[in-house]
PDB file of N, CA and C in Angstrom:
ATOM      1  N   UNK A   1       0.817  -1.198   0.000  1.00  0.00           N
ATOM      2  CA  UNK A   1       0.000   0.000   0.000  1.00  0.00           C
ATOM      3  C   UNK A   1       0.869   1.274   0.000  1.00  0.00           C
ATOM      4  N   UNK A   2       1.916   1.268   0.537  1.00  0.00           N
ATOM      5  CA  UNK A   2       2.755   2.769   0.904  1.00  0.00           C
ATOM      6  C   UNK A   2       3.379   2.592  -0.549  1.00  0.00           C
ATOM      7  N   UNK A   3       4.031   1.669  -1.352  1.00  0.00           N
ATOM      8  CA  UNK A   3       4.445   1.892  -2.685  1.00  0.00           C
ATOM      9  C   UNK A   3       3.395   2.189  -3.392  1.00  0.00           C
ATOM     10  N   UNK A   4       2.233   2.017  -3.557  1.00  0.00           N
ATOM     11  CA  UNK A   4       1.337   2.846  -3.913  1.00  0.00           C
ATOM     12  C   UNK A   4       1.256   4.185  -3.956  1.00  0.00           C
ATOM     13  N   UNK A   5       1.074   4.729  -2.363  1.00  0.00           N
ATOM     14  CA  UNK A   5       0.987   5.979  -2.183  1.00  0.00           C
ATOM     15  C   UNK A   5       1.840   7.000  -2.805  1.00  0.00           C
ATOM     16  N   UNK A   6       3.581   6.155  -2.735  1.00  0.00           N
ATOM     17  CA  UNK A   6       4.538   7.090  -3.307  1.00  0.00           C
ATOM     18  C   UNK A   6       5.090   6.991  -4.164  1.00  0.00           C
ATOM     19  N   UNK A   7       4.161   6.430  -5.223  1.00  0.00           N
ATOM     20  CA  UNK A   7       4.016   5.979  -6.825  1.00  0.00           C
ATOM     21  C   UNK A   7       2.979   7.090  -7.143  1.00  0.00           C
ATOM     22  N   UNK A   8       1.841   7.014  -6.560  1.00  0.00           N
ATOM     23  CA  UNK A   8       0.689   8.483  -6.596  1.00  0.00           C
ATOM     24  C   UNK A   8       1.087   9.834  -6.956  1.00  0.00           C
ATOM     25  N   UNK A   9       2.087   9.902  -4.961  1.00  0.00           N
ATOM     26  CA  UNK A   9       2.886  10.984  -4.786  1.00  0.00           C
ATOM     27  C   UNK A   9       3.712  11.551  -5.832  1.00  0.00           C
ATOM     28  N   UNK A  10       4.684  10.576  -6.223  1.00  0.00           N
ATOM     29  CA  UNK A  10       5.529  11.466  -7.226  1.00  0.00           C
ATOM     30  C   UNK A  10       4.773  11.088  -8.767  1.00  0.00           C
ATOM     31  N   UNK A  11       3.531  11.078  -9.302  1.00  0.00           N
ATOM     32  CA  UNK A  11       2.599  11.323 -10.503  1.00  0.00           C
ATOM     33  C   UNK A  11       2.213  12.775  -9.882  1.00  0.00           C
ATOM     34  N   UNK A  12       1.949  12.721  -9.253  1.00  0.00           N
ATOM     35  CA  UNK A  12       0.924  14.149  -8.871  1.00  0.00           C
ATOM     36  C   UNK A  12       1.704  15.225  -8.547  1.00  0.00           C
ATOM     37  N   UNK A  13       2.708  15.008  -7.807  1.00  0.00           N
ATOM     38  CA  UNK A  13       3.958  16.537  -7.648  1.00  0.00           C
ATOM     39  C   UNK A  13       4.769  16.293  -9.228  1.00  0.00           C
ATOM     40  N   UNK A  14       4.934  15.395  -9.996  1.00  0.00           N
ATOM     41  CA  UNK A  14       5.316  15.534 -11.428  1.00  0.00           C
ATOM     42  C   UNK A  14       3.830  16.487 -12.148  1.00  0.00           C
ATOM     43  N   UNK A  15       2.742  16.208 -11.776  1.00  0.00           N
ATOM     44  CA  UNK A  15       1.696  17.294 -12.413  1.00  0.00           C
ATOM     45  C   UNK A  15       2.259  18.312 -12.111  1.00  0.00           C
ATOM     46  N   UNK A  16       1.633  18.399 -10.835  1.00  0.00           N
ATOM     47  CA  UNK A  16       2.373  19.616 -10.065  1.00  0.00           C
ATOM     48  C   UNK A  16       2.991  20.954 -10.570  1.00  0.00           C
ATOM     49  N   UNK A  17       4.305  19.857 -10.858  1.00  0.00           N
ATOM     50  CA  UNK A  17       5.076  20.783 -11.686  1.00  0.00           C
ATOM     51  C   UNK A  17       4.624  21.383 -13.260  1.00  0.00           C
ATOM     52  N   UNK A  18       4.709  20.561 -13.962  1.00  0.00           N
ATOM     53  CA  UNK A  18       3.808  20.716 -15.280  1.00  0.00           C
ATOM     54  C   UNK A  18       3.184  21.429 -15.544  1.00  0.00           C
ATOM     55  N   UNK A  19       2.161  21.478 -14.323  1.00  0.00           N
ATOM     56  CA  UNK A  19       1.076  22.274 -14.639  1.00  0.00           C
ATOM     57  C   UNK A  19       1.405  24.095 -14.071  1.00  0.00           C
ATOM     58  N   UNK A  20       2.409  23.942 -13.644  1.00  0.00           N
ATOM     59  CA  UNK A  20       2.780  25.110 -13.302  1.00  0.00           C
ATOM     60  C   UNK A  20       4.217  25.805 -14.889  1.00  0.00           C
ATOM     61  N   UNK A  21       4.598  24.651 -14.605  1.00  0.00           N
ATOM     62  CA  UNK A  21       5.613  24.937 -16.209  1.00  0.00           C
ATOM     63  C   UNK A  21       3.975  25.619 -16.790  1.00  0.00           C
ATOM     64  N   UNK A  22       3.454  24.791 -17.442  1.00  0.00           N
ATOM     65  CA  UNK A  22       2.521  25.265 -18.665  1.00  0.00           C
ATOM     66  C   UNK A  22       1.843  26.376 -18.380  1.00  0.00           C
ATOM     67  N   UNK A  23       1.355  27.073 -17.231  1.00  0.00           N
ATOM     68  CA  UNK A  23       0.839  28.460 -16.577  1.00  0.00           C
ATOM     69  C   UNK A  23       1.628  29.460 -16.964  1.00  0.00           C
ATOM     70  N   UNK A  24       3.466  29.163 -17.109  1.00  0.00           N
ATOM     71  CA  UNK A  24       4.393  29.974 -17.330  1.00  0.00           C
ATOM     72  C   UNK A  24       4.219  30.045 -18.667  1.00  0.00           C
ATOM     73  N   UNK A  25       4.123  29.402 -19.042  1.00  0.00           N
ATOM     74  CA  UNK A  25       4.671  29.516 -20.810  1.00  0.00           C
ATOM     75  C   UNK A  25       3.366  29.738 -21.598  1.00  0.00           C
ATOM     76  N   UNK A  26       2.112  30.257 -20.723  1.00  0.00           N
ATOM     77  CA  UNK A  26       0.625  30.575 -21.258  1.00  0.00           C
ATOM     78  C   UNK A  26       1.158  32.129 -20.893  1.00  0.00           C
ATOM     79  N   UNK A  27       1.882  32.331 -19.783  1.00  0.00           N
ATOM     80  CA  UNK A  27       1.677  33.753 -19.661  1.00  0.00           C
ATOM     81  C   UNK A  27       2.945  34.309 -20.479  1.00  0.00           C
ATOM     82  N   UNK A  28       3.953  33.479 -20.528  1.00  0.00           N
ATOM     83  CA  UNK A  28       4.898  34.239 -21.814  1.00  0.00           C
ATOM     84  C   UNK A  28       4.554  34.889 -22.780  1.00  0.00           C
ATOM     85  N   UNK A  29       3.672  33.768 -23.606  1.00  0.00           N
ATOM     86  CA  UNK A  29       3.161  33.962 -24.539  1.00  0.00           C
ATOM     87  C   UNK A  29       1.191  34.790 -24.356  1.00  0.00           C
ATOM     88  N   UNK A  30       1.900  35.355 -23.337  1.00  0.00           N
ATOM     89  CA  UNK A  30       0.221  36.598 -23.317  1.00  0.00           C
ATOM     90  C   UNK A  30      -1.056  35.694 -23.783  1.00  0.00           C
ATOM     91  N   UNK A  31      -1.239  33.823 -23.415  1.00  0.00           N
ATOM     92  CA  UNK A  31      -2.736  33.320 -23.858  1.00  0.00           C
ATOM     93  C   UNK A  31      -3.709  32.793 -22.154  1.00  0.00           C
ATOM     94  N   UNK A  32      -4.852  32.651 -22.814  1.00  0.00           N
ATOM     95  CA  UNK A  32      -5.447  32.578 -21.360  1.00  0.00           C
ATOM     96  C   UNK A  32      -5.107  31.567 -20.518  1.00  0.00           C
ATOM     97  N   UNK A  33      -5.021  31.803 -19.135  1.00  0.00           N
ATOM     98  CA  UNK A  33      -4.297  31.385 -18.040  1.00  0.00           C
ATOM     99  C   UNK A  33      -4.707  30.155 -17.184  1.00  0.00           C
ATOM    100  N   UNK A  34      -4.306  29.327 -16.855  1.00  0.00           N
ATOM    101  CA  UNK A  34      -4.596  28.164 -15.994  1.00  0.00           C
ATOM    102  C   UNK A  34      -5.304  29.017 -14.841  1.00  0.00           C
ATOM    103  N   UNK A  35      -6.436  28.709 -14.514  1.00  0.00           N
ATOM    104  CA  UNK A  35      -6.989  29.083 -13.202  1.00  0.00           C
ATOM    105  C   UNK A  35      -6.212  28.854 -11.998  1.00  0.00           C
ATOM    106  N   UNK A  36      -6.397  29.768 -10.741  1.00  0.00           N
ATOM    107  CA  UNK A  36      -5.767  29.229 -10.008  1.00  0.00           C
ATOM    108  C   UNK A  36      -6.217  28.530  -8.743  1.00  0.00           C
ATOM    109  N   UNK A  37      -7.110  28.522  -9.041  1.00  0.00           N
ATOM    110  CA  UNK A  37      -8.064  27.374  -8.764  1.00  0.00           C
ATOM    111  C   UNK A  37      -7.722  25.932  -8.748  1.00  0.00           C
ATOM    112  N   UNK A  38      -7.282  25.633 -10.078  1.00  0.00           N
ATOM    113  CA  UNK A  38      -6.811  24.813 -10.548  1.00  0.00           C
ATOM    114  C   UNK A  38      -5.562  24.032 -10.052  1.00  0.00           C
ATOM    115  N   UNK A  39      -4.530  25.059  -9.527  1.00  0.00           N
ATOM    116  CA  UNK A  39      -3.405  25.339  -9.469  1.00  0.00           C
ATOM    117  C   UNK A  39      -3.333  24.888  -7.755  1.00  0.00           C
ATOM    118  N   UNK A  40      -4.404  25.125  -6.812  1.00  0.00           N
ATOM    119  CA  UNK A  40      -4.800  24.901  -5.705  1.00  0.00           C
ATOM    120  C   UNK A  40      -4.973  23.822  -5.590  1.00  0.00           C
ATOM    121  N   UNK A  41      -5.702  23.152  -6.688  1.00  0.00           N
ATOM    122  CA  UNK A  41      -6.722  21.928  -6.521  1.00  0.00           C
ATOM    123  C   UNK A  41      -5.359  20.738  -6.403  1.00  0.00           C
ATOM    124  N   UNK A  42      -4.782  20.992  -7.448  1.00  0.00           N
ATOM    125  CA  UNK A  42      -3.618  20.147  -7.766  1.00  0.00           C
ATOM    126  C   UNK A  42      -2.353  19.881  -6.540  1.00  0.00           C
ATOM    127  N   UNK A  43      -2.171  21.166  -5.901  1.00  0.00           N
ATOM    128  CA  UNK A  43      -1.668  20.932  -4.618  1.00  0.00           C
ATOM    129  C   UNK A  43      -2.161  20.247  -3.946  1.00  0.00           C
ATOM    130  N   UNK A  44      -3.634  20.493  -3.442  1.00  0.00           N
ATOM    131  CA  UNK A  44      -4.261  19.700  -2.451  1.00  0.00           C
ATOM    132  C   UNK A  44      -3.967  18.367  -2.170  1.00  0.00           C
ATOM    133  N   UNK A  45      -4.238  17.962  -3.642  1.00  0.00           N
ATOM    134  CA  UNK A  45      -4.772  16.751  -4.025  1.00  0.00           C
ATOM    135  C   UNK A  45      -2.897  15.918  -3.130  1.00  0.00           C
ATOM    136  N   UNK A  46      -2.692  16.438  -3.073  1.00  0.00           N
ATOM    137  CA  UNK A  46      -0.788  15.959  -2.974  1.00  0.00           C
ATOM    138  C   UNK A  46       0.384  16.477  -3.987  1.00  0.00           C
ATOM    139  N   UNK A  47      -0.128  17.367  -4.341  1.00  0.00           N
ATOM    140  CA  UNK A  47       0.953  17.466  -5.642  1.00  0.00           C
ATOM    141  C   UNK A  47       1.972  19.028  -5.151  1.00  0.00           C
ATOM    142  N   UNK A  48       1.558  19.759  -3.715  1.00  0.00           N
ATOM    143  CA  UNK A  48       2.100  20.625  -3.601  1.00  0.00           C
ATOM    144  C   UNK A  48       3.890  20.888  -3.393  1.00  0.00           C
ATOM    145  N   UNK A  49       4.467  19.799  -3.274  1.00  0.00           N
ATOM    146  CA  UNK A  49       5.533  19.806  -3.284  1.00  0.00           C
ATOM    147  C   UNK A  49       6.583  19.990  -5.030  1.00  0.00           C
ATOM    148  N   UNK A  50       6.154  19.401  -6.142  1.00  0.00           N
ATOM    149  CA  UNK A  50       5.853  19.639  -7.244  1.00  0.00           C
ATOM    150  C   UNK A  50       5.536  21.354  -7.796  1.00  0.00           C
ATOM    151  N   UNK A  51       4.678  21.379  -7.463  1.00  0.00           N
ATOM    152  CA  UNK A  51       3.886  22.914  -7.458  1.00  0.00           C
ATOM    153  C   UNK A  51       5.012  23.981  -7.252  1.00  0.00           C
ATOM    154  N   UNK A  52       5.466  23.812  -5.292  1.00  0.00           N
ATOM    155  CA  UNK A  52       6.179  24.718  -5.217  1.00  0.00           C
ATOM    156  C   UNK A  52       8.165  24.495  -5.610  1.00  0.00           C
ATOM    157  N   UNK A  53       8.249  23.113  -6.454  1.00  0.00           N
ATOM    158  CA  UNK A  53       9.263  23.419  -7.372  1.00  0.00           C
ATOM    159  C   UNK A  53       9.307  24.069  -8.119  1.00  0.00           C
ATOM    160  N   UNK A  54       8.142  23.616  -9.347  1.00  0.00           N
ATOM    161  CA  UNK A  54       7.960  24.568 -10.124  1.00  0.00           C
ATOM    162  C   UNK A  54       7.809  25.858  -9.725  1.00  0.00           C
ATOM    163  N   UNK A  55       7.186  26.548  -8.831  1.00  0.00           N
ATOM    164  CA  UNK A  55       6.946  27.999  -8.336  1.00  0.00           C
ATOM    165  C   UNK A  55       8.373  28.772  -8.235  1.00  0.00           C
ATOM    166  N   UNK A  56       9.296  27.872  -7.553  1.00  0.00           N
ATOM    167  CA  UNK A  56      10.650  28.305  -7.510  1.00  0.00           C
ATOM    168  C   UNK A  56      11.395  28.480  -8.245  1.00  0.00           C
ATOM    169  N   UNK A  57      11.420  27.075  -8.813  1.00  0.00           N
ATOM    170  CA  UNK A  57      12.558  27.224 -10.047  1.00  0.00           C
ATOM    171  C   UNK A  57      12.039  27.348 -11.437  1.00  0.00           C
ATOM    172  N   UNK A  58      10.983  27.834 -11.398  1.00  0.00           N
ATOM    173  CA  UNK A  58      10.324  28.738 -12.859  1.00  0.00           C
ATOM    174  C   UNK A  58       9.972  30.421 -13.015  1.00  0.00           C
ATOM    175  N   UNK A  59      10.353  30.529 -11.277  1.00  0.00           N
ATOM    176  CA  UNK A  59       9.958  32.283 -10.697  1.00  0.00           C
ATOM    177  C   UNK A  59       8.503  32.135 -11.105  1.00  0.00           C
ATOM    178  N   UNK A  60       7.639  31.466 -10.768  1.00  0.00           N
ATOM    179  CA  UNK A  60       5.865  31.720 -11.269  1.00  0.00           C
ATOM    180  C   UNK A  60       5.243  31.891 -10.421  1.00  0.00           C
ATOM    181  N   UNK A  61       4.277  32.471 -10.626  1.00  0.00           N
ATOM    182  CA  UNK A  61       3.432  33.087  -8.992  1.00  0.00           C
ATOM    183  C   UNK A  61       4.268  33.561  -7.679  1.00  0.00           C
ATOM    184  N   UNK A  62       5.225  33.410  -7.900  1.00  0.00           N
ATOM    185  CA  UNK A  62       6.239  33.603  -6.348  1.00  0.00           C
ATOM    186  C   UNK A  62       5.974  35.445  -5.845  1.00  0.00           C
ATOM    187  N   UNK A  63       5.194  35.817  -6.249  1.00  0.00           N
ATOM    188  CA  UNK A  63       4.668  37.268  -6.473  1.00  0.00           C
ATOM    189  C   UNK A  63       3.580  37.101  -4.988  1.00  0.00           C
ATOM    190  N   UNK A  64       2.824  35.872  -5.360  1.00  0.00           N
ATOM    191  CA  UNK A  64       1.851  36.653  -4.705  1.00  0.00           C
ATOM    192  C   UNK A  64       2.086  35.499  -3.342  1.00  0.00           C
ATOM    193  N   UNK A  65       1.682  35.927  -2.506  1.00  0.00           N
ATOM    194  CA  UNK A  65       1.685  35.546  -0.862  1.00  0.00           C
ATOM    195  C   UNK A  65       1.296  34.078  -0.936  1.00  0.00           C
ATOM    196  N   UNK A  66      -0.086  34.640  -1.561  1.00  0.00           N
ATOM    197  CA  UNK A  66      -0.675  33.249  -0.670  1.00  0.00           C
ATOM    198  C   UNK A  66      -0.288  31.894  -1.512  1.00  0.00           C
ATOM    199  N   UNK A  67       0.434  31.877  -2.970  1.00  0.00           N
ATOM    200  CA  UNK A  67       1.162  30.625  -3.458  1.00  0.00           C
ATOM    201  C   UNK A  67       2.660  30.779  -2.524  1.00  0.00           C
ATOM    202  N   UNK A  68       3.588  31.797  -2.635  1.00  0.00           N
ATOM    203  CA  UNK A  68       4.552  32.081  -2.200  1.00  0.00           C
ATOM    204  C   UNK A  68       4.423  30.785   0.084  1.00  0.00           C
ATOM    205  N   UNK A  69       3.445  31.223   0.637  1.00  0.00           N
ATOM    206  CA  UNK A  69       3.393  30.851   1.676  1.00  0.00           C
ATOM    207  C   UNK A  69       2.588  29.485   1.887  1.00  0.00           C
ATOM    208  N   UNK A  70       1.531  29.116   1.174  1.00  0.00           N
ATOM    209  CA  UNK A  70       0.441  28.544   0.908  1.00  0.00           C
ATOM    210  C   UNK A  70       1.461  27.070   0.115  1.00  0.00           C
ATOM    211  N   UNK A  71       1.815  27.178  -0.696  1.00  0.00           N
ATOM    212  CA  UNK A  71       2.127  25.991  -1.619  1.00  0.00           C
ATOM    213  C   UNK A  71       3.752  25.438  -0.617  1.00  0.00           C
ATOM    214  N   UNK A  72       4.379  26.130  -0.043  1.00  0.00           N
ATOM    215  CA  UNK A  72       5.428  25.844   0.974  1.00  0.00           C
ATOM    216  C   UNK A  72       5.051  24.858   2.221  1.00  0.00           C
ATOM    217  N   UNK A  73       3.751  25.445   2.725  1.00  0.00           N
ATOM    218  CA  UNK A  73       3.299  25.386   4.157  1.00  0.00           C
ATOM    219  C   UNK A  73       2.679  23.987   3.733  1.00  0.00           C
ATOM    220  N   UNK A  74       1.744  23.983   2.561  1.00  0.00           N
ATOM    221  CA  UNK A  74       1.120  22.459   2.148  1.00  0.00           C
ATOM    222  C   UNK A  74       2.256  21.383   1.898  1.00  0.00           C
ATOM    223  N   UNK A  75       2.993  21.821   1.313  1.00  0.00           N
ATOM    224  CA  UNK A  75       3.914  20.539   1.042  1.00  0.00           C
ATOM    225  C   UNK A  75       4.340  19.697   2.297  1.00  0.00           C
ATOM    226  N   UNK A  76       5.003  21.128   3.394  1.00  0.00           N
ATOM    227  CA  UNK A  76       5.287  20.575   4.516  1.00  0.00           C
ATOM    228  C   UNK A  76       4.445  19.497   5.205  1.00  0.00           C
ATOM    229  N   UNK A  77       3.292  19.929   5.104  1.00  0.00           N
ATOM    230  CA  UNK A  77       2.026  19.310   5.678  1.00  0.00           C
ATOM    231  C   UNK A  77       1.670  17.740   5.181  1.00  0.00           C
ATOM    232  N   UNK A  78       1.920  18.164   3.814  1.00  0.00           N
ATOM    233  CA  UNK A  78       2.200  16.492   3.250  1.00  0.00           C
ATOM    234  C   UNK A  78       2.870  15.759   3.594  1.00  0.00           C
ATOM    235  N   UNK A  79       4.282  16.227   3.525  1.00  0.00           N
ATOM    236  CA  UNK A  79       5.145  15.586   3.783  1.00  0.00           C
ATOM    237  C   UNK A  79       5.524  14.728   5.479  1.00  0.00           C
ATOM    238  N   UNK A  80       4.951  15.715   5.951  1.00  0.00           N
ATOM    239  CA  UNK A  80       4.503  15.269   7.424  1.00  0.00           C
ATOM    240  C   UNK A  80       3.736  13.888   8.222  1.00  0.00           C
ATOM    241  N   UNK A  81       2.513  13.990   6.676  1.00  0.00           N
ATOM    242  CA  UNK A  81       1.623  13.084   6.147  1.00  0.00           C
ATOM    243  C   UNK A  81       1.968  12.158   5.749  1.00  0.00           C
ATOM    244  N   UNK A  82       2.992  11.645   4.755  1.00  0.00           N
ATOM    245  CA  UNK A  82       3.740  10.810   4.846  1.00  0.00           C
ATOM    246  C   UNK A  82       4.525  10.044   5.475  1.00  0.00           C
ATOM    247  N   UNK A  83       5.390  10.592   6.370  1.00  0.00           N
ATOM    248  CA  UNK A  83       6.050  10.011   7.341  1.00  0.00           C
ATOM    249  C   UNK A  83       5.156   9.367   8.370  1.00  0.00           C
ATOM    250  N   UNK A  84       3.940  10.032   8.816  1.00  0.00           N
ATOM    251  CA  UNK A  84       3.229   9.374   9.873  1.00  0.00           C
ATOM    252  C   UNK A  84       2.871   8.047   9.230  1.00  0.00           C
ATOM    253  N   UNK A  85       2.105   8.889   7.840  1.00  0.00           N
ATOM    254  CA  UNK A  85       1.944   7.174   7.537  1.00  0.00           C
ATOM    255  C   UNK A  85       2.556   5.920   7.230  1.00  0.00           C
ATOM    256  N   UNK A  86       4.069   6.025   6.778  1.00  0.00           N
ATOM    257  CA  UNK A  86       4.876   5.210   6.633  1.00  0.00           C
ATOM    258  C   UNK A  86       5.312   4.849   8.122  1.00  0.00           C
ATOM    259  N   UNK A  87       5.653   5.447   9.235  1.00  0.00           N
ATOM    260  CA  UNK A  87       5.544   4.670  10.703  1.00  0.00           C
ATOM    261  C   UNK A  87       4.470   4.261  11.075  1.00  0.00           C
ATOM    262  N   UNK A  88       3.613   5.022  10.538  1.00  0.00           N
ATOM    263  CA  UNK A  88       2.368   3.971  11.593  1.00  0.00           C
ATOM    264  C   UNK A  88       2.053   2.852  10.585  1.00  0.00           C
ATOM    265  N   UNK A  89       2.132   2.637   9.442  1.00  0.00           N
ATOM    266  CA  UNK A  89       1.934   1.302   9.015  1.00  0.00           C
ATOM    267  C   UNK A  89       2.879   0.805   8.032  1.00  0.00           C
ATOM    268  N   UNK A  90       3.869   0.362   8.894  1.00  0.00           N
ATOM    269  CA  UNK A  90       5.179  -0.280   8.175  1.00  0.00           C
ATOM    270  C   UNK A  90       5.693  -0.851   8.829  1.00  0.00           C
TER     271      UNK A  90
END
């Protein structure tokens, strides 16, 4: 089950990223923008560690607060999430 989870994990922080690459290169090119909505949802889901790679090492959204603090603070939170669950059932 936990190789599962962190088979999931790194599909979804590989979105993550992606989907934040492709937000960049919509706004390069001045076309309409990935919601950020969207961009939220995809963190949630587990992918915020991903997210705030891309955020970093693409300079994207790092402007505004609440990705800047928000996509940092979730990852942690995941990641946190993980570890419990790999001790408590392993």
């Amino acid at each position: 089950m936990f190789k599962c989870l962190l088979l999931y994990l790194m599909i979804i922080n590989l979105v993550g990223f992606c989907v934040m690459y492709a937000d960049k290169q919509k706004a390069k090119r001045g076309e309409y923008r990935i919601r950020e909505k969207t961009l939220w949802k995809v963190a949630l889901i587990g992918g915020a560690l991903g997210s705030t790679l891309g955020m970093t090492t693409l300079h994207h959204k790092n402007r505004h607060t609440n990705f800047r603090y928000g996509f940092p603070t979730l990852a942690i939170l995941e990641s946190l999430c993980v570890v419990y669950i790999s001790i408590r059932f392993s």
